[in-house]
PDB file of N, CA and C in Angstrom:
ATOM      1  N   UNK A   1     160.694 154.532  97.482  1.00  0.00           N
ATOM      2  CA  UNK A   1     160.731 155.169  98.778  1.00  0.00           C
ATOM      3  C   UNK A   1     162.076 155.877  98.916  1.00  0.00           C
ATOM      4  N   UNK A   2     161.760 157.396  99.425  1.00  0.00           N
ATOM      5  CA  UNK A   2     163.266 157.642  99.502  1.00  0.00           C
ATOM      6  C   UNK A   2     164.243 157.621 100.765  1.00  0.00           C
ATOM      7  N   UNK A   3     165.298 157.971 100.766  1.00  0.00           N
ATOM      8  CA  UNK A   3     166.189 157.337 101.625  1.00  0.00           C
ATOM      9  C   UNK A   3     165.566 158.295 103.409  1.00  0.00           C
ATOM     10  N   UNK A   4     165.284 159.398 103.365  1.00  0.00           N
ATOM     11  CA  UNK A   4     164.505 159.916 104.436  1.00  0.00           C
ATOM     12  C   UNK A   4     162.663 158.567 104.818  1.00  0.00           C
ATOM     13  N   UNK A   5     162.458 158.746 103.528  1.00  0.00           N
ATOM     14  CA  UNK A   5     161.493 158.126 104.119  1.00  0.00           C
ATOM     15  C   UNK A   5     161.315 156.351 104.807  1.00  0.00           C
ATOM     16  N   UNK A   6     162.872 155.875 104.384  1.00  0.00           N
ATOM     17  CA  UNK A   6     163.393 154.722 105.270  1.00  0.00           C
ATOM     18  C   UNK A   6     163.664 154.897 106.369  1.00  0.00           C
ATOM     19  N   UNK A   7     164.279 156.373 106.776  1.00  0.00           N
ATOM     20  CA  UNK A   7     164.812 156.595 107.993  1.00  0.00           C
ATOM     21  C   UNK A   7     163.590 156.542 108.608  1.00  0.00           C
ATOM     22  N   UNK A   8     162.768 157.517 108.455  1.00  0.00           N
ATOM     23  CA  UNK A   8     161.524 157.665 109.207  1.00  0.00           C
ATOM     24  C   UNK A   8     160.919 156.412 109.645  1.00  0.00           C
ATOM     25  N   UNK A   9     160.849 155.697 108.782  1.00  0.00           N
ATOM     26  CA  UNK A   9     160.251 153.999 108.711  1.00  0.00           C
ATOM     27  C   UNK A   9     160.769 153.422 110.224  1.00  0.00           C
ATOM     28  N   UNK A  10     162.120 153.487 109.801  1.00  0.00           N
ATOM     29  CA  UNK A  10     162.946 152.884 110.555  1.00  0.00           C
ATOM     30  C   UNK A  10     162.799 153.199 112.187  1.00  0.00           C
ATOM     31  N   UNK A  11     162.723 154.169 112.256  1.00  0.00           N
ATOM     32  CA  UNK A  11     162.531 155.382 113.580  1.00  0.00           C
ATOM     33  C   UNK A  11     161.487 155.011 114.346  1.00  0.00           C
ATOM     34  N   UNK A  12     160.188 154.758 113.615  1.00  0.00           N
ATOM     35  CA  UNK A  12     159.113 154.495 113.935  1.00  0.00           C
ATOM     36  C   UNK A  12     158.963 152.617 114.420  1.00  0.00           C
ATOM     37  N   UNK A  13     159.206 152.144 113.452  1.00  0.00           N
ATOM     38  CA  UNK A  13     160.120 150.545 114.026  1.00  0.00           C
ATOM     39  C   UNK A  13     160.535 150.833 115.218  1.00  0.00           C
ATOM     40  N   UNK A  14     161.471 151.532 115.201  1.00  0.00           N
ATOM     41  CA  UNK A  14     162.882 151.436 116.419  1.00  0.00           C
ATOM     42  C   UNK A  14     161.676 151.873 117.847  1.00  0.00           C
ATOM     43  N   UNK A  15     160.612 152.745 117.761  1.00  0.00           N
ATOM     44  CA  UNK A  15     159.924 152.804 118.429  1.00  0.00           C
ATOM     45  C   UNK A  15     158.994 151.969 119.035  1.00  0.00           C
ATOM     46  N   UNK A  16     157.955 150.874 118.281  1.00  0.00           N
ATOM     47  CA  UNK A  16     157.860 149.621 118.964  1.00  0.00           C
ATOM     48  C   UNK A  16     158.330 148.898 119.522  1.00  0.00           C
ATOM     49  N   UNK A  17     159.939 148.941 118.911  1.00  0.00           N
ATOM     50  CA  UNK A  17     160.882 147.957 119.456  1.00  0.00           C
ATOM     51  C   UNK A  17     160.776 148.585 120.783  1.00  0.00           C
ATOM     52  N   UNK A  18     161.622 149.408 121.123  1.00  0.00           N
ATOM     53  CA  UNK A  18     160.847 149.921 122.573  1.00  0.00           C
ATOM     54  C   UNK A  18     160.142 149.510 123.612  1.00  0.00           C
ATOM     55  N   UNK A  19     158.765 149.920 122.711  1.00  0.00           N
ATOM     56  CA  UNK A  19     157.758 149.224 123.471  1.00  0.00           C
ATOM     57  C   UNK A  19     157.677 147.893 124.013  1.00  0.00           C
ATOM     58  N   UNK A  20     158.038 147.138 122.579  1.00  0.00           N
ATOM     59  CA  UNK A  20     158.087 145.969 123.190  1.00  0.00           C
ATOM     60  C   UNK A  20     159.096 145.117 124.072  1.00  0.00           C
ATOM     61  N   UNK A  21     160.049 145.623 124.041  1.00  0.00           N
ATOM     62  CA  UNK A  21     161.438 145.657 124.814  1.00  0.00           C
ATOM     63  C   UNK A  21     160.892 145.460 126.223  1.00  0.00           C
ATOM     64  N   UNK A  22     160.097 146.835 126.582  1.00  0.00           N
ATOM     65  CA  UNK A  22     159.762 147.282 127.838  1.00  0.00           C
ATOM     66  C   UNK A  22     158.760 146.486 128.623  1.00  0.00           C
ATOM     67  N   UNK A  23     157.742 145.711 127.361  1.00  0.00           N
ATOM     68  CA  UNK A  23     156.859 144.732 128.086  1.00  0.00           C
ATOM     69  C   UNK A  23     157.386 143.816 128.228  1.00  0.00           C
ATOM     70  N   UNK A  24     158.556 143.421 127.553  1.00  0.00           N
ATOM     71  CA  UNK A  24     159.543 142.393 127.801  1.00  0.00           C
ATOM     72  C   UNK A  24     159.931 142.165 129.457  1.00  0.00           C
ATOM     73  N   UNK A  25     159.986 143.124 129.689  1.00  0.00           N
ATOM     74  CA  UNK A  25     160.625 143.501 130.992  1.00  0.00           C
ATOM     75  C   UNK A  25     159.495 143.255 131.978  1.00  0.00           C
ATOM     76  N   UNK A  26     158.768 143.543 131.914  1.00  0.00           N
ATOM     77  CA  UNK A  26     157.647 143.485 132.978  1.00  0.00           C
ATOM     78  C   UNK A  26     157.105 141.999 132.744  1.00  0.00           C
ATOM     79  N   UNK A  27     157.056 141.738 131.969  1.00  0.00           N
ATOM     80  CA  UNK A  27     156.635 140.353 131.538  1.00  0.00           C
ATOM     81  C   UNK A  27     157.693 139.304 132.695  1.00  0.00           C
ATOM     82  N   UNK A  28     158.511 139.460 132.329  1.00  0.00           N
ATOM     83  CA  UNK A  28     159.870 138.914 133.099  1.00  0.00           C
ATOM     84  C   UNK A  28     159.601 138.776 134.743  1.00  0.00           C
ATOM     85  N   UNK A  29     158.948 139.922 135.146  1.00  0.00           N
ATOM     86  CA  UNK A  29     158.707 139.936 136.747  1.00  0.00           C
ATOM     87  C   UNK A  29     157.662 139.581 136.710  1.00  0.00           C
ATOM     88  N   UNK A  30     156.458 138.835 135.528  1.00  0.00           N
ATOM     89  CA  UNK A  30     155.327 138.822 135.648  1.00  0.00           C
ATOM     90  C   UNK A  30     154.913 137.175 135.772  1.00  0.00           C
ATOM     91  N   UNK A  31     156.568 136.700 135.395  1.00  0.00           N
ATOM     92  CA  UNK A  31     156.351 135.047 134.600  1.00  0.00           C
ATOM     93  C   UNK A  31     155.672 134.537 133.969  1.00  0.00           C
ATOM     94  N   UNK A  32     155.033 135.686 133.127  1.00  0.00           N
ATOM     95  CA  UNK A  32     153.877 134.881 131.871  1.00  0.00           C
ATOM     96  C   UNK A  32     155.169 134.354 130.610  1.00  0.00           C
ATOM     97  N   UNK A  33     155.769 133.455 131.003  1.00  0.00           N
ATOM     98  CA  UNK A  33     156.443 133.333 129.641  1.00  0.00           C
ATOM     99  C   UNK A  33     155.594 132.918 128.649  1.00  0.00           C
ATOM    100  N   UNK A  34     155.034 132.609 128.232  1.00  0.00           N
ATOM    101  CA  UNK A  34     153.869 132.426 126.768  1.00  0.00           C
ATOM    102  C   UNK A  34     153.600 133.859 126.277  1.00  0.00           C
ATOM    103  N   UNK A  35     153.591 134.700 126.895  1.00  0.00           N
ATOM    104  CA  UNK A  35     153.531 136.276 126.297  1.00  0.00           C
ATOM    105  C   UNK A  35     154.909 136.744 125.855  1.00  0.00           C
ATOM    106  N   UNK A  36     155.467 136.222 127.033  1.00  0.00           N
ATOM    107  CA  UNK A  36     156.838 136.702 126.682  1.00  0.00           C
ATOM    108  C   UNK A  36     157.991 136.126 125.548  1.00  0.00           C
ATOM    109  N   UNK A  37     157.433 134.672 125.248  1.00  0.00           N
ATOM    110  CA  UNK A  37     157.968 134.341 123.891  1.00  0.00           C
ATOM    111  C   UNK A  37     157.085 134.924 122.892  1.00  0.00           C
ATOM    112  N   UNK A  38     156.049 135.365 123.127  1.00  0.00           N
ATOM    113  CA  UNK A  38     155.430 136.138 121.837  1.00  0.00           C
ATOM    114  C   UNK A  38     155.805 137.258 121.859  1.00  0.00           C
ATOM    115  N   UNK A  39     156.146 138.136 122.746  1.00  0.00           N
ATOM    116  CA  UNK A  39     156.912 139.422 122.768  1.00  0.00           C
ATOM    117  C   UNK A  39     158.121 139.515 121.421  1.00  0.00           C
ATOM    118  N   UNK A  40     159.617 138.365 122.123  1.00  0.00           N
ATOM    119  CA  UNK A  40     160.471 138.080 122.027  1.00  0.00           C
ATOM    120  C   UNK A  40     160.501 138.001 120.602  1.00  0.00           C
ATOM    121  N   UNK A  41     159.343 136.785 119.836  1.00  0.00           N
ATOM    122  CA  UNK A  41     159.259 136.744 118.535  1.00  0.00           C
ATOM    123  C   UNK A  41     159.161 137.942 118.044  1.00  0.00           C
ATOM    124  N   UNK A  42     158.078 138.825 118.353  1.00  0.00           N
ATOM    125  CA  UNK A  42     158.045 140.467 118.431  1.00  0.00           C
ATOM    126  C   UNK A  42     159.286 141.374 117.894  1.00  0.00           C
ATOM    127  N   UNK A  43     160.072 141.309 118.991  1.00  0.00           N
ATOM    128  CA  UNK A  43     161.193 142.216 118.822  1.00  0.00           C
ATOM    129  C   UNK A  43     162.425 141.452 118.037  1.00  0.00           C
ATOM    130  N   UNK A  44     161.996 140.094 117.700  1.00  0.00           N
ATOM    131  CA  UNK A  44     163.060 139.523 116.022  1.00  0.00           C
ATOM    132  C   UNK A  44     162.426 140.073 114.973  1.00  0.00           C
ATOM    133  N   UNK A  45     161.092 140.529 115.103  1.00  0.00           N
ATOM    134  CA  UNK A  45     160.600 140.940 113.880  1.00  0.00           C
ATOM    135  C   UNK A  45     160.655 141.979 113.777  1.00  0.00           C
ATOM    136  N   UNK A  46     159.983 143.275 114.551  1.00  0.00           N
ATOM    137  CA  UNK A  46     161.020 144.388 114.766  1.00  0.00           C
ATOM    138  C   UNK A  46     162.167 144.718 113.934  1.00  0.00           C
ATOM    139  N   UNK A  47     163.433 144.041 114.597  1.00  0.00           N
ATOM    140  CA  UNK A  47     164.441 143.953 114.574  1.00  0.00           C
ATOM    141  C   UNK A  47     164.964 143.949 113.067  1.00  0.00           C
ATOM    142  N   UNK A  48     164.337 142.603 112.227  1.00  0.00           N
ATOM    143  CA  UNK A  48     164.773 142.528 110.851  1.00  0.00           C
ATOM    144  C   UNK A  48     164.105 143.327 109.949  1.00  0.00           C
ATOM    145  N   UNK A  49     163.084 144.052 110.423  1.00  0.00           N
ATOM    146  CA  UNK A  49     162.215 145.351 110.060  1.00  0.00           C
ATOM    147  C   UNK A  49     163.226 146.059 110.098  1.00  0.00           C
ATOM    148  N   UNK A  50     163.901 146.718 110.781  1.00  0.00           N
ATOM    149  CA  UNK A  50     164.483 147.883 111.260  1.00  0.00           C
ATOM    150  C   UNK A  50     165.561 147.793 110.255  1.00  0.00           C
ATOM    151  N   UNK A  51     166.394 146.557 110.280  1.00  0.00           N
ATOM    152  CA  UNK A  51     167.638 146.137 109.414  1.00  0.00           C
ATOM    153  C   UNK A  51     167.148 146.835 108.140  1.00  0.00           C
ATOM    154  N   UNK A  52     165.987 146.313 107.521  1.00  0.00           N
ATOM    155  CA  UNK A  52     165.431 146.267 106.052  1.00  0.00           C
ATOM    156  C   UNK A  52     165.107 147.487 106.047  1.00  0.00           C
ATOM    157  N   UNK A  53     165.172 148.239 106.483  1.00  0.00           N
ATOM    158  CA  UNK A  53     165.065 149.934 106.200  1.00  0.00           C
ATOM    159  C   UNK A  53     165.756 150.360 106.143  1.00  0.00           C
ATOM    160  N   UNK A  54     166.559 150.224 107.476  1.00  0.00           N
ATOM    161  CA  UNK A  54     168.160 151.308 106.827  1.00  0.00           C
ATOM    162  C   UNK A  54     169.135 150.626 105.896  1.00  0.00           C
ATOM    163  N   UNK A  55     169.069 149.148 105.331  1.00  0.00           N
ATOM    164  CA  UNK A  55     169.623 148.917 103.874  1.00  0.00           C
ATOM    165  C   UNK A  55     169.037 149.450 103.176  1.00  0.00           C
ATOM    166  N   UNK A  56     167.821 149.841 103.078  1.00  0.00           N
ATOM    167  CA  UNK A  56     166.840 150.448 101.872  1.00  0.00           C
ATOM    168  C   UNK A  56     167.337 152.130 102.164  1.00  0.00           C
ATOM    169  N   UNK A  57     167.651 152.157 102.895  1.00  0.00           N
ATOM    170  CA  UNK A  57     168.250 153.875 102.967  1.00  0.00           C
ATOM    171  C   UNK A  57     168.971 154.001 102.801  1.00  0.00           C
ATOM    172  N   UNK A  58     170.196 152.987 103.206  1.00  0.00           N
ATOM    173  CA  UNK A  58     171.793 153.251 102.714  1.00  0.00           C
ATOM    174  C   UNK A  58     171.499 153.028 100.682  1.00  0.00           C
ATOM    175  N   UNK A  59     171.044 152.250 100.430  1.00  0.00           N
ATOM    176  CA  UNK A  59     170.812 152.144  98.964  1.00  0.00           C
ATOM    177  C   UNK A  59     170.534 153.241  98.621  1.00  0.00           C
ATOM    178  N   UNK A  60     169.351 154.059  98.573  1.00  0.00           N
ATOM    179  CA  UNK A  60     168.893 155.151  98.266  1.00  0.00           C
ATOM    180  C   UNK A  60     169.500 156.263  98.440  1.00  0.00           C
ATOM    181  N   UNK A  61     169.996 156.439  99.644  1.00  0.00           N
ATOM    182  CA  UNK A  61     171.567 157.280  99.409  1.00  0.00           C
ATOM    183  C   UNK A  61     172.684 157.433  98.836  1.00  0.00           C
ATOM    184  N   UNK A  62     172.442 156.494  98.256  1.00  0.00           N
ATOM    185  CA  UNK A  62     173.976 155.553  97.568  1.00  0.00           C
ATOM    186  C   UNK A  62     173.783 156.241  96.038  1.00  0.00           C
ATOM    187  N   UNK A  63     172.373 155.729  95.834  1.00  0.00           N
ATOM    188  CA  UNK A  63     171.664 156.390  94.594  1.00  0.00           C
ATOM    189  C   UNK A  63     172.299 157.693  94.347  1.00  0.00           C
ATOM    190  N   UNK A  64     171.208 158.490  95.331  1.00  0.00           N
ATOM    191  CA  UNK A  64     171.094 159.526  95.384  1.00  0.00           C
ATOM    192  C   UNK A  64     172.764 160.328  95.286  1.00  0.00           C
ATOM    193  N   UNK A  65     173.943 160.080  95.465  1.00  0.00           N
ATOM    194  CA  UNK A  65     174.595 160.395  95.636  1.00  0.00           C
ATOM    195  C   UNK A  65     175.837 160.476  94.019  1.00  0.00           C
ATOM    196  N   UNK A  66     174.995 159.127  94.177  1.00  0.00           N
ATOM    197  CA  UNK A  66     176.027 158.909  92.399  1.00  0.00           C
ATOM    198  C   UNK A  66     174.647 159.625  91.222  1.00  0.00           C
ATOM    199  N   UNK A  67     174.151 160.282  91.877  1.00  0.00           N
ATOM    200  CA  UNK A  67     173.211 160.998  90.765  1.00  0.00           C
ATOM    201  C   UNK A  67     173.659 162.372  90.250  1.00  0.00           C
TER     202      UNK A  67
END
């Protein structure tokens, strides 16, 4: 995968995260916490998604650079 196509990855991640951020929020005024720890788990996973792409992009750049 190349280092654009991590970014993109990543971008698109960063975009659920979002989402789910936002139901986070409503959830909160909603007091369903049982959704909202499943959210929460959500946006850790997200999250280490997002990480694992842009290391996979900084690598690939890294590559790409000493090429």
């Amino acid at each position: 995968m190349s280092a654009e196509e991590s970014l993109s990855r990543a971008e698109e991640l960063l975009a659920r995260l979002e989402k789910a951020r936002a139901e986070l929020e409503q959830l909160s005024q909603a007091d369903d916490a049982e959704r909202a720890l499943d959210v929460l788990t959500e946006l850790a996973e997200l999250s280490k998604a997002i990480e694992e792409e842009l290391q996979r992009a900084k690598r690939e750049a890294e590559t790409d650079a000493e090429s």
